[in-house]
PDB file of N, CA and C in Angstrom:
ATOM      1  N   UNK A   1       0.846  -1.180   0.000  1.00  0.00           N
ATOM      2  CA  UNK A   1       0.000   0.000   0.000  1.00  0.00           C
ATOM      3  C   UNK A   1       0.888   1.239   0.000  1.00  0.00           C
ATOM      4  N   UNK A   2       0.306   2.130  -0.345  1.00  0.00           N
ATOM      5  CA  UNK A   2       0.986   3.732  -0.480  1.00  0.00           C
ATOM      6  C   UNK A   2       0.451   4.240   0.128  1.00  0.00           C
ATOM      7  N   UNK A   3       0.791   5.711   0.382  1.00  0.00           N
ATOM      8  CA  UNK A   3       0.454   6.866   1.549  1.00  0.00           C
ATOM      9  C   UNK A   3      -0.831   7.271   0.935  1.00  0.00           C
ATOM     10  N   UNK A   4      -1.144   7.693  -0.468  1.00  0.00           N
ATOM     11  CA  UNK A   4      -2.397   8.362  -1.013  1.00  0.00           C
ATOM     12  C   UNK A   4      -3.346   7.060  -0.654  1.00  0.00           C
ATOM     13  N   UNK A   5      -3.344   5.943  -1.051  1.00  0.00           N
ATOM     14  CA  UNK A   5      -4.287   4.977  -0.372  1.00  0.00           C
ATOM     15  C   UNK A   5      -4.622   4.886   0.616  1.00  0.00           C
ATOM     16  N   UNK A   6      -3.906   4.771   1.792  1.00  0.00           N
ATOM     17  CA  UNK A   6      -4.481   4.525   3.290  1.00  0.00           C
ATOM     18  C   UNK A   6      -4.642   6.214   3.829  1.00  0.00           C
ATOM     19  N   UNK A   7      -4.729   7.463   3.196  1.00  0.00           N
ATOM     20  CA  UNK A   7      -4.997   8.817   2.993  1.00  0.00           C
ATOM     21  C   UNK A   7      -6.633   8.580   2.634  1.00  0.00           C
ATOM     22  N   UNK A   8      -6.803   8.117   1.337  1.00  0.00           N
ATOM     23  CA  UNK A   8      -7.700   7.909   0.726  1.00  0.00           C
ATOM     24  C   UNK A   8      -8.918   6.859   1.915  1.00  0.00           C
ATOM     25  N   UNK A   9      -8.322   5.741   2.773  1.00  0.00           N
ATOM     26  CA  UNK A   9      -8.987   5.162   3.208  1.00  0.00           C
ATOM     27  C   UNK A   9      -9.302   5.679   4.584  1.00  0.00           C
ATOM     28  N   UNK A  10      -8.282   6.318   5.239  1.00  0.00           N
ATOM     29  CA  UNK A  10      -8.482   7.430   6.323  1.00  0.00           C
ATOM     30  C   UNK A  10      -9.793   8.679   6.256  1.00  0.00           C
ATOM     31  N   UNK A  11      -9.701   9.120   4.701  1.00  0.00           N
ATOM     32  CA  UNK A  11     -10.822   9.848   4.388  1.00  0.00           C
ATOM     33  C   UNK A  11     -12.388   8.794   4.136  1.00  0.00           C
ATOM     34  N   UNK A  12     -12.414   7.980   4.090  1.00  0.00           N
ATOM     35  CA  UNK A  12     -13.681   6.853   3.701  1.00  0.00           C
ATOM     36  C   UNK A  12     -13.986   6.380   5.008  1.00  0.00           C
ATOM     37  N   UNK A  13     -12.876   5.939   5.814  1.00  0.00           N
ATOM     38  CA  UNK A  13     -13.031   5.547   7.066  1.00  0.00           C
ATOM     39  C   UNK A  13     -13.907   7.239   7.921  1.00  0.00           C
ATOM     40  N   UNK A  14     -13.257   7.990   7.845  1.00  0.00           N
ATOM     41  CA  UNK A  14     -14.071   9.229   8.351  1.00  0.00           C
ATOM     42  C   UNK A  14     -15.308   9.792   7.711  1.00  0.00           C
ATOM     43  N   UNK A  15     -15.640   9.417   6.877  1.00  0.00           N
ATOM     44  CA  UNK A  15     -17.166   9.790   6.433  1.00  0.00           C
ATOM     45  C   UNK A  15     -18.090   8.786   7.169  1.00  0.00           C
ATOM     46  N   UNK A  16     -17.590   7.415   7.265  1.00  0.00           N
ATOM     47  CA  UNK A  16     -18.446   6.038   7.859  1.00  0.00           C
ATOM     48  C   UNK A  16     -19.117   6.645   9.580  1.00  0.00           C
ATOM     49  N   UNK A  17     -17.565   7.058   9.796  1.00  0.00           N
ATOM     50  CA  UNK A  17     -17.647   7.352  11.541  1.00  0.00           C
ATOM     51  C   UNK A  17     -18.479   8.720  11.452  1.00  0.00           C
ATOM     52  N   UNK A  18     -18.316   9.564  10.419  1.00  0.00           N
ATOM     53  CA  UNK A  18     -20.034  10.651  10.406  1.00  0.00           C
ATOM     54  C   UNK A  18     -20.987  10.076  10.451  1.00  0.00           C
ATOM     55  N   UNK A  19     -21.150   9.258   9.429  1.00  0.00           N
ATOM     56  CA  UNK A  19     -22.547   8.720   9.455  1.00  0.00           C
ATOM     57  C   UNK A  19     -22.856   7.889  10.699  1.00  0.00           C
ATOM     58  N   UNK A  20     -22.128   7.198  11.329  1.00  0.00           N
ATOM     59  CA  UNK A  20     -22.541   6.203  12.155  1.00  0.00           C
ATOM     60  C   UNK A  20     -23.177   6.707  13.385  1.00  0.00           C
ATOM     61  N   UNK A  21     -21.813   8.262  13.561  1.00  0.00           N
ATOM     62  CA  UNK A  21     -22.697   8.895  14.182  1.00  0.00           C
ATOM     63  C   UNK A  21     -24.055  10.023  14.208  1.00  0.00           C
ATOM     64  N   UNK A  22     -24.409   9.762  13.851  1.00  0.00           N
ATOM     65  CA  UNK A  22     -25.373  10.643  12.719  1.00  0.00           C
ATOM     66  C   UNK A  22     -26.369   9.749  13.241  1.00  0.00           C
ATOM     67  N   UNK A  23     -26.145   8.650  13.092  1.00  0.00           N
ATOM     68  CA  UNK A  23     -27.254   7.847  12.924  1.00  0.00           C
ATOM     69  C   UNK A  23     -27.175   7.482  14.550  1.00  0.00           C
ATOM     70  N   UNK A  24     -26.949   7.165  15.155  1.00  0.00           N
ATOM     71  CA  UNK A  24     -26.707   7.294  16.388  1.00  0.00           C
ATOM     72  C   UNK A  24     -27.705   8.012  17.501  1.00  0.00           C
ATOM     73  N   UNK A  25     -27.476   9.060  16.980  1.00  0.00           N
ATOM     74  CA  UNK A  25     -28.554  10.381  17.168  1.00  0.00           C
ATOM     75  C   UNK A  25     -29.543  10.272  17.320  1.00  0.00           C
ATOM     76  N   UNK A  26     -30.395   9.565  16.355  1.00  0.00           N
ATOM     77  CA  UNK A  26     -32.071   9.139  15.321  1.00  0.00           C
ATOM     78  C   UNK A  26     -32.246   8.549  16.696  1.00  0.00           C
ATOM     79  N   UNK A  27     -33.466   8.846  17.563  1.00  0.00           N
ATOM     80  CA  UNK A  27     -34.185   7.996  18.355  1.00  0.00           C
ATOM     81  C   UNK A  27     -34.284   6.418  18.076  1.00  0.00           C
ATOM     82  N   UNK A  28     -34.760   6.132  16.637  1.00  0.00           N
ATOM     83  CA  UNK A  28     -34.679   4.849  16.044  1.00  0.00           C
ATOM     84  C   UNK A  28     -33.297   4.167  16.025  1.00  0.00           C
ATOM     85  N   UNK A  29     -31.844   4.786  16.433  1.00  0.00           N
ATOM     86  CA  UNK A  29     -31.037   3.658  15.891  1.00  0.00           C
ATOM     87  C   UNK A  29     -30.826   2.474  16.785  1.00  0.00           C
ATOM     88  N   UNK A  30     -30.006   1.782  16.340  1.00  0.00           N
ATOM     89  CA  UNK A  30     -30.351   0.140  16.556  1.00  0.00           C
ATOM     90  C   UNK A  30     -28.708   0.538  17.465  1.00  0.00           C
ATOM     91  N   UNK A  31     -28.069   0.485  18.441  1.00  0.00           N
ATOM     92  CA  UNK A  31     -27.114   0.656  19.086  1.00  0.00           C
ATOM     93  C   UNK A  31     -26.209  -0.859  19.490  1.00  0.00           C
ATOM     94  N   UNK A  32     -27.146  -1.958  18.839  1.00  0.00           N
ATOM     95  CA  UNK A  32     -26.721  -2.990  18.994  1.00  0.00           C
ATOM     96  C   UNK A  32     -25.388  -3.144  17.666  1.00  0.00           C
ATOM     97  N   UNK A  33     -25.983  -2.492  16.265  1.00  0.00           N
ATOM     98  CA  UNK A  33     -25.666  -2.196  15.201  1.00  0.00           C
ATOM     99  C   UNK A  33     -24.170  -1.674  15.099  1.00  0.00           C
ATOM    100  N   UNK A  34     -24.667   0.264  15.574  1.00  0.00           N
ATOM    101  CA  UNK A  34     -24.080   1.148  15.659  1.00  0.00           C
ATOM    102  C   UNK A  34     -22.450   1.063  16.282  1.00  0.00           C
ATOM    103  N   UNK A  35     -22.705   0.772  17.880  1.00  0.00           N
ATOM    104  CA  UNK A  35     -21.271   1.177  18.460  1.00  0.00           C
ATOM    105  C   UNK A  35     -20.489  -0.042  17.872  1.00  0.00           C
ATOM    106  N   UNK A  36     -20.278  -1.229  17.489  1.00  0.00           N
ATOM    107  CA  UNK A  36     -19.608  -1.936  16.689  1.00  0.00           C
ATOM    108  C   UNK A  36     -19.162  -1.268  15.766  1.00  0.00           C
ATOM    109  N   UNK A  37     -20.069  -0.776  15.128  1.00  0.00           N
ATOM    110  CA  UNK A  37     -19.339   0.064  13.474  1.00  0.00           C
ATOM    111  C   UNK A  37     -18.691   1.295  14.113  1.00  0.00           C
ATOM    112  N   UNK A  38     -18.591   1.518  14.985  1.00  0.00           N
ATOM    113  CA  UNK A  38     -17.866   2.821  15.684  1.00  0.00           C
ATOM    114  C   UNK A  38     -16.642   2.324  15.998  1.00  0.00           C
ATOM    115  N   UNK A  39     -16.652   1.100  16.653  1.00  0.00           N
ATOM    116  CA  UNK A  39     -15.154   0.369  17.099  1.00  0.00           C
ATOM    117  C   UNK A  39     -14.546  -0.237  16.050  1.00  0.00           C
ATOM    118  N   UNK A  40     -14.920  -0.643  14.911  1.00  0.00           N
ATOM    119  CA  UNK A  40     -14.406  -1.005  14.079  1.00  0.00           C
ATOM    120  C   UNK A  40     -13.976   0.227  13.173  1.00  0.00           C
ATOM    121  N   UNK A  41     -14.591   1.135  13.246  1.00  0.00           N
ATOM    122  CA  UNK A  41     -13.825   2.325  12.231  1.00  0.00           C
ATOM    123  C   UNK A  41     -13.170   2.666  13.209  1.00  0.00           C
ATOM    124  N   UNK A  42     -13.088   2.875  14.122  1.00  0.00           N
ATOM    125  CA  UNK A  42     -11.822   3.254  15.057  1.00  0.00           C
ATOM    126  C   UNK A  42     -10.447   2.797  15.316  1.00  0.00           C
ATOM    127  N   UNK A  43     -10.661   1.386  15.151  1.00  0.00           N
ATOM    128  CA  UNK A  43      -9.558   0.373  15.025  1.00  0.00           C
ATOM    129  C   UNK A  43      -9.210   0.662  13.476  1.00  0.00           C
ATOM    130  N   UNK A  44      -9.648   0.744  12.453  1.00  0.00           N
ATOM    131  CA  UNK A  44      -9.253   1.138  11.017  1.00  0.00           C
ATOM    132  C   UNK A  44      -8.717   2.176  10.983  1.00  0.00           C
ATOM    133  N   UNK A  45      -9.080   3.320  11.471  1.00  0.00           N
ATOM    134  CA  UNK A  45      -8.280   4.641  11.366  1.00  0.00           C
ATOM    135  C   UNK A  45      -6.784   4.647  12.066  1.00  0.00           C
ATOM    136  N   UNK A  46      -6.991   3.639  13.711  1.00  0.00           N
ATOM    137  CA  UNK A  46      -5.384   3.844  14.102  1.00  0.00           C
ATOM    138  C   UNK A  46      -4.720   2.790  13.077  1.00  0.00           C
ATOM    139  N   UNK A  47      -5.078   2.061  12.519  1.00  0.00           N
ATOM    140  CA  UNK A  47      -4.141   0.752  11.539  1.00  0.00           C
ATOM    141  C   UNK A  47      -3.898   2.313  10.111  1.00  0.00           C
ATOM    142  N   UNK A  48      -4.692   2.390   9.792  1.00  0.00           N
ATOM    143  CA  UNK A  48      -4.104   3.695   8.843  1.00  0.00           C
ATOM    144  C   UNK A  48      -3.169   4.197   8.880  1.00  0.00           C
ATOM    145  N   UNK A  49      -3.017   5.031  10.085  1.00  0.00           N
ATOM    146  CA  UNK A  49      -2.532   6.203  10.539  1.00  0.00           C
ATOM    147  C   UNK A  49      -1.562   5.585  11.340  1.00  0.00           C
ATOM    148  N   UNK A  50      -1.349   3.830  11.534  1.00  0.00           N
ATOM    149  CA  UNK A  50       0.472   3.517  12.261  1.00  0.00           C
ATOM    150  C   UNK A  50       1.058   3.288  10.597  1.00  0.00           C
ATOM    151  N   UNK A  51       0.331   2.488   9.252  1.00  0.00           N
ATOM    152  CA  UNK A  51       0.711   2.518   8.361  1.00  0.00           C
ATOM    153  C   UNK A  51       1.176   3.649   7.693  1.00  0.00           C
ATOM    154  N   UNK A  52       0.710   4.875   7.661  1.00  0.00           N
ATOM    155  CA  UNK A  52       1.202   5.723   7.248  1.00  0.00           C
ATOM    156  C   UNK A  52       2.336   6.573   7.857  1.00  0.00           C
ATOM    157  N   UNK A  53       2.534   6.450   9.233  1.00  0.00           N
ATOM    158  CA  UNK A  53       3.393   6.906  10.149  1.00  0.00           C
ATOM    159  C   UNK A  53       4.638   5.719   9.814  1.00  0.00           C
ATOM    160  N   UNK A  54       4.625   4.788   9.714  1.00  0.00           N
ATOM    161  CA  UNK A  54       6.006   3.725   9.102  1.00  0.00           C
ATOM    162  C   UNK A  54       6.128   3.780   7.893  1.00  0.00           C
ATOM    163  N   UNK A  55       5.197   4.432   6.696  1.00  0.00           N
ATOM    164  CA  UNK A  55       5.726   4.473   5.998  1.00  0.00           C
ATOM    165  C   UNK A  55       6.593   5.696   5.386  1.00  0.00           C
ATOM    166  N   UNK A  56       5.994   6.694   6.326  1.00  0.00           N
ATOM    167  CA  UNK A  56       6.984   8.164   6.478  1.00  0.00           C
ATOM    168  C   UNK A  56       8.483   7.897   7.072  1.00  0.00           C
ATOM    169  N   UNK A  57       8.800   6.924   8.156  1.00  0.00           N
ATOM    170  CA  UNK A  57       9.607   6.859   8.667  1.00  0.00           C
ATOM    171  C   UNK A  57      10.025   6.238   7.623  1.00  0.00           C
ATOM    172  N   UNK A  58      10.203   5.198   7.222  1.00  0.00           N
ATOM    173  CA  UNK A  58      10.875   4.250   6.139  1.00  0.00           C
ATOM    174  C   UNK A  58      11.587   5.337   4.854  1.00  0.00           C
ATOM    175  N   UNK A  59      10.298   6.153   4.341  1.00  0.00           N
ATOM    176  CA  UNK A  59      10.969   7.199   3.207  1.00  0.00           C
ATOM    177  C   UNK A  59      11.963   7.853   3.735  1.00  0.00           C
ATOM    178  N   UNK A  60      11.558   8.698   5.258  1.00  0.00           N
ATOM    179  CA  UNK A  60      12.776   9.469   5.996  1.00  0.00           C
ATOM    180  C   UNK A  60      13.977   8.529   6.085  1.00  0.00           C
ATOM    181  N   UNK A  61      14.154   7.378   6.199  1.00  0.00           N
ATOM    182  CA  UNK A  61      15.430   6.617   6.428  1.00  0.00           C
ATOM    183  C   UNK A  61      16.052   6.603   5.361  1.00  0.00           C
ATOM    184  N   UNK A  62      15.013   6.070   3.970  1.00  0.00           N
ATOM    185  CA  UNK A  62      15.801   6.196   2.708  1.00  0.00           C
ATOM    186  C   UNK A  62      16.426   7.204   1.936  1.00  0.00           C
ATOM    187  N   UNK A  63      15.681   8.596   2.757  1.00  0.00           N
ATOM    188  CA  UNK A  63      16.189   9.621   2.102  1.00  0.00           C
ATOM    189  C   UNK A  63      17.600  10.145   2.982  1.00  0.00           C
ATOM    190  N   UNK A  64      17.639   9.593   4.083  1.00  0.00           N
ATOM    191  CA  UNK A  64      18.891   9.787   4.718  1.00  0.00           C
ATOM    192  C   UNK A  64      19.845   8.994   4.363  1.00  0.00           C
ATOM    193  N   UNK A  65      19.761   7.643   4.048  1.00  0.00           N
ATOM    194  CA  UNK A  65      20.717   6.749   3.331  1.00  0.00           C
ATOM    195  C   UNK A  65      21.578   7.522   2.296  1.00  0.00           C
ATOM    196  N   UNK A  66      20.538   7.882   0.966  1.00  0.00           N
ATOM    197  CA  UNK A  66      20.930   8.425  -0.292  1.00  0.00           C
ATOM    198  C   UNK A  66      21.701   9.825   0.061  1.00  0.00           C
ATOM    199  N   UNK A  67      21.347  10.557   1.177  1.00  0.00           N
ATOM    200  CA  UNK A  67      22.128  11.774   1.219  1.00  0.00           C
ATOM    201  C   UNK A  67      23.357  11.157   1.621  1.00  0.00           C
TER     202      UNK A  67
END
């Protein structure tokens, strides 16, 4: 994976966690449903965001190598 991808999925993952909570809200939602899809986009966003944080470090190493 690349940085614009898990960027890209960081942004998809954060529209889900709007809506979920959004829906949340609605007298009607089903909370049995809901806070699952809350913990699971939550756990997706930190797996993102350690992937993208190692893969910054990794470029920073390579670009220190080559200098």
């Amino acid at each position: 994976m690349n940085i614009s991808s898990n960027i890209s999925s960081l942004q998809t993952n954060q529209n889900f966690l709007n809506t979920t909570a959004h829906n949340i809200r609605k007298p009607t939602a089903n909370l049995t449903e809901e806070i699952p899809n809350l913990i699971v986009a939550d756990k997706t966003a930190a797996v993102n965001i350690s992937a993208i944080q190692t893969q910054d470090e990794m470029l920073g190493s390579l670009l220190d190598i080559k200098a």
